[in-house]
Structure formats: C-alpha cells, structure tokens
Protein backbone atom coordinates (compact mmCIF):
# COMPACT_ATOMS: atom_id res chain seq x y z
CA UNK A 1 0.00 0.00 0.00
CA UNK A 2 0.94 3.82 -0.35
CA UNK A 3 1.86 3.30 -2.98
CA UNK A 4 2.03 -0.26 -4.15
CA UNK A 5 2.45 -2.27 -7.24
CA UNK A 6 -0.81 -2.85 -9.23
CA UNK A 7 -3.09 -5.33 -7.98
CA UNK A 8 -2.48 -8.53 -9.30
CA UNK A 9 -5.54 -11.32 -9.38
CA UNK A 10 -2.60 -13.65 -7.16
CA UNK A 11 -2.31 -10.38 -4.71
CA UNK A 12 -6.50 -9.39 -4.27
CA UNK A 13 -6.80 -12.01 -1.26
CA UNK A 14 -3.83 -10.50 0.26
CA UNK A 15 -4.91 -7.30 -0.33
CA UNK A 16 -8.62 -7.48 0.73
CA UNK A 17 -7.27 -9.40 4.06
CA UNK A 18 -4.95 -6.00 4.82
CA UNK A 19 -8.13 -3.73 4.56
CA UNK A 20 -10.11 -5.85 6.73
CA UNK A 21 -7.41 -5.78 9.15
CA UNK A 22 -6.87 -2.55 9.02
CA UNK A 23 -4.11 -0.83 7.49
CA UNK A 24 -1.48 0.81 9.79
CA UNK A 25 -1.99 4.79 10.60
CA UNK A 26 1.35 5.56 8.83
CA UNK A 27 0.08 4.59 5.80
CA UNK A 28 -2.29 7.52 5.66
CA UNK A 29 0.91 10.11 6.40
CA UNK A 30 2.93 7.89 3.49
CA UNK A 31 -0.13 8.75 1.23
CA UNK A 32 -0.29 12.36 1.42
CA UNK A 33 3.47 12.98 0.84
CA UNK A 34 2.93 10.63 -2.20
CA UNK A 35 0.07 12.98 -3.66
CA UNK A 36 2.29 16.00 -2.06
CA UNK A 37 -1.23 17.16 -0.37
CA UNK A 38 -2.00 18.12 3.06
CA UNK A 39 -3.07 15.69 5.37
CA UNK A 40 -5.91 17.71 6.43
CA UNK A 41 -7.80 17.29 2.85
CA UNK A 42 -6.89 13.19 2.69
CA UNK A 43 -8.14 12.73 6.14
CA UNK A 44 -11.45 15.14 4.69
CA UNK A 45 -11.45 12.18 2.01
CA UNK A 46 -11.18 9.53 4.32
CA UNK A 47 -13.57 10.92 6.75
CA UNK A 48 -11.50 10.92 9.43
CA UNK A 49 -10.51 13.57 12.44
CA UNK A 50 -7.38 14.56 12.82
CA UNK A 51 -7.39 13.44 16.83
CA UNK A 52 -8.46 9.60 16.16
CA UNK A 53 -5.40 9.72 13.28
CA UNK A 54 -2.79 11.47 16.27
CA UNK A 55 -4.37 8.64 18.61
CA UNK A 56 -3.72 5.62 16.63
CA UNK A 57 -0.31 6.66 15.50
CA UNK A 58 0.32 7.52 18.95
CA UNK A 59 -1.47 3.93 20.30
CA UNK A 60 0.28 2.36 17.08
CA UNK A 61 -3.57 1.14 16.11
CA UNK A 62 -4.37 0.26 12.81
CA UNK A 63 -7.27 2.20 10.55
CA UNK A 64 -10.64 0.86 10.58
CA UNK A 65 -11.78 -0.92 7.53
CA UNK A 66 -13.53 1.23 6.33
CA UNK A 67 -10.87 4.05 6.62
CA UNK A 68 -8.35 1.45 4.74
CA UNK A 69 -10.93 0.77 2.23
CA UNK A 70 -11.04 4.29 1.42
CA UNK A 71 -6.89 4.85 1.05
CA UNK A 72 -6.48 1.53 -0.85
CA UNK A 73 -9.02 2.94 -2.97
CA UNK A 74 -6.80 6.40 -3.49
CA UNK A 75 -3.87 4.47 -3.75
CA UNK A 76 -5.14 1.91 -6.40
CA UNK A 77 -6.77 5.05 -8.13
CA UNK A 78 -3.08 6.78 -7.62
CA UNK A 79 -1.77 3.88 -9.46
CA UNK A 80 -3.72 3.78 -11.96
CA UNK A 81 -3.02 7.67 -12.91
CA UNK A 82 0.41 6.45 -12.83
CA UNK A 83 0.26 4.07 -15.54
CA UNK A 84 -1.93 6.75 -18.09
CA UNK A 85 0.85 9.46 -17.23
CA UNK A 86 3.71 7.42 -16.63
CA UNK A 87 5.15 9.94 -13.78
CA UNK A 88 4.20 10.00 -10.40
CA UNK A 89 4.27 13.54 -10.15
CA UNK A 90 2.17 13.94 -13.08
CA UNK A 91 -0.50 11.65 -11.84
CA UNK A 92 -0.95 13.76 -8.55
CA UNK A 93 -1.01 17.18 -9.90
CA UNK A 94 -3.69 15.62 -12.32
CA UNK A 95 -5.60 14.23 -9.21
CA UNK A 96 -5.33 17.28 -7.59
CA UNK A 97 -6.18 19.60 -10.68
CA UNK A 98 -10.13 20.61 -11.38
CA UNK A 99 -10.91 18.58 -14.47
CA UNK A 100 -14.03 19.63 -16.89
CA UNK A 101 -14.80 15.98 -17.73
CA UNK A 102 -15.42 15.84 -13.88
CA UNK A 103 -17.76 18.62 -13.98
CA UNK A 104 -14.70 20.89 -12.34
CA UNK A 105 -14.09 18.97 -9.58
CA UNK A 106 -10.80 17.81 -8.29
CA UNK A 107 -10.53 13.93 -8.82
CA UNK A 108 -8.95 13.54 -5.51
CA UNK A 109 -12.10 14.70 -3.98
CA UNK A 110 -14.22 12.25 -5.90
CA UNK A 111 -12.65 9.39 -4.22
CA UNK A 112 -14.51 9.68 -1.21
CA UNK A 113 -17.21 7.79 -2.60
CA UNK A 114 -17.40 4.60 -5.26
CA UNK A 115 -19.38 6.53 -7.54
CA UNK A 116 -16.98 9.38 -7.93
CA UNK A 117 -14.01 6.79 -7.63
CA UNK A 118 -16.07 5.27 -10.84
CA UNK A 119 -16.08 8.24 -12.13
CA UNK A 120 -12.10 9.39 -12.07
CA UNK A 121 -11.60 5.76 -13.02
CA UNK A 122 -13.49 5.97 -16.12
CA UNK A 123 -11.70 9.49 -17.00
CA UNK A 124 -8.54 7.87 -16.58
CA UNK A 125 -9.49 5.17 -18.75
CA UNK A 126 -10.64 7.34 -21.51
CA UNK A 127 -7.26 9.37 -21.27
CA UNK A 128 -5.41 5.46 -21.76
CA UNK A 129 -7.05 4.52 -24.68
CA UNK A 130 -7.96 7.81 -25.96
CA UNK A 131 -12.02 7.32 -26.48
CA UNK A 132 -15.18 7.65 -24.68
CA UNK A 133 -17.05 4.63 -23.66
C-alpha cells in the first residue's frame, strides 16, 4: 500500500485481508506525501478527524476498515493515474487539478465515494485509450 504495485488477481486475497485488518496509521501520512497534499484534505477524504489519526499513531492502532478501504481505494486510483501518465508527479497534480470531464471537480475529492471513484476511473481510462465509452 501507499503506494504499491498494481493489484495482481494472485495479490486481491492479500490485499482485501490487509483492509479488513486494518491498514497501519502511517500509511495515511505515506499517502499524502505521495500525492504532495496536506493531510488535512486526505483525512477530509477519508472521513476521518485529525485526533483519532494522532491517537492511533500515537497507540500504534491500525485504521478501521472502512478508513483502509477508502486509502487503498486512493492508492489503487493513484496507481492507476500512474500508468496513463507514466510519472508519479504527473499523476498527482492531475488528481489534484479541477478537471471539466469531472464537472470541475478535483478527482482527488471524488474518491470519497465509489461513484466518484467510478467516475475518475473511467476518465482515466478514456485518457489510456484515448475514447469515450
């Protein structure tokens, strides 16, 4: 995770098993200096406080699964945005950059929810292969 290798079909168990364990707090912190964003707007995406973040890193607790659902979702989205761009820094300031196709929104945003995670996947997609579908 933050930021890992595509998803392989041979990796998805192990994968799936780390989110319902809960990923470690760090992760979160390894995240936003990947996407060079504040940590304030990806714990706004992950719906999470600031204080229960400082208290699990503190308590070395892992995220809920529903918090680790959430970053393996902006990291697999992050990876992704790799591959169309082929730069990592590319792929962030494009996550982070209002795009019309996403009715001005930022895609980072989007990925708060699976339908706007659908949505910046799809966009990403079409940028790939260079059609609409």
């Amino acid at each position: 995770m933050a930021h890992a290798a595509p998803v392989t079909p041979a990796a998805t168990p192990r994968v799936i098993g780390a989110v319902r364990k809960g990923l470690p707090a760090t992760q979160l912190t390894k995240m936003a200096q990947l996407l060079a964003v504040d940590r304030a707007l990806l714990l706004q995406i992950l719906g999470v406080s600031q204080r229960t973040i400082e208290r699990k890193q503190a308590l070395s607790e892992r995220l809920s699964p529903a918090v680790s659902d959430r970053l393996s979702r902006i990291d697999r989205i992050y990876t992704l945005a790799i591959e169309v761009f082929g730069d990592s820094q590319k792929a962030a300031q494009w996550l982070k950059r209002p795009s019309r196709a996403l009715a001005n929104h930022l895609p980072l945003k989007l990925l708060d929810t699976d339908a706007g995670t659908q949505q910046v996947e799809r966009e990403l997609r079409q940028i790939q292969y260079g059609f609409v579908y």
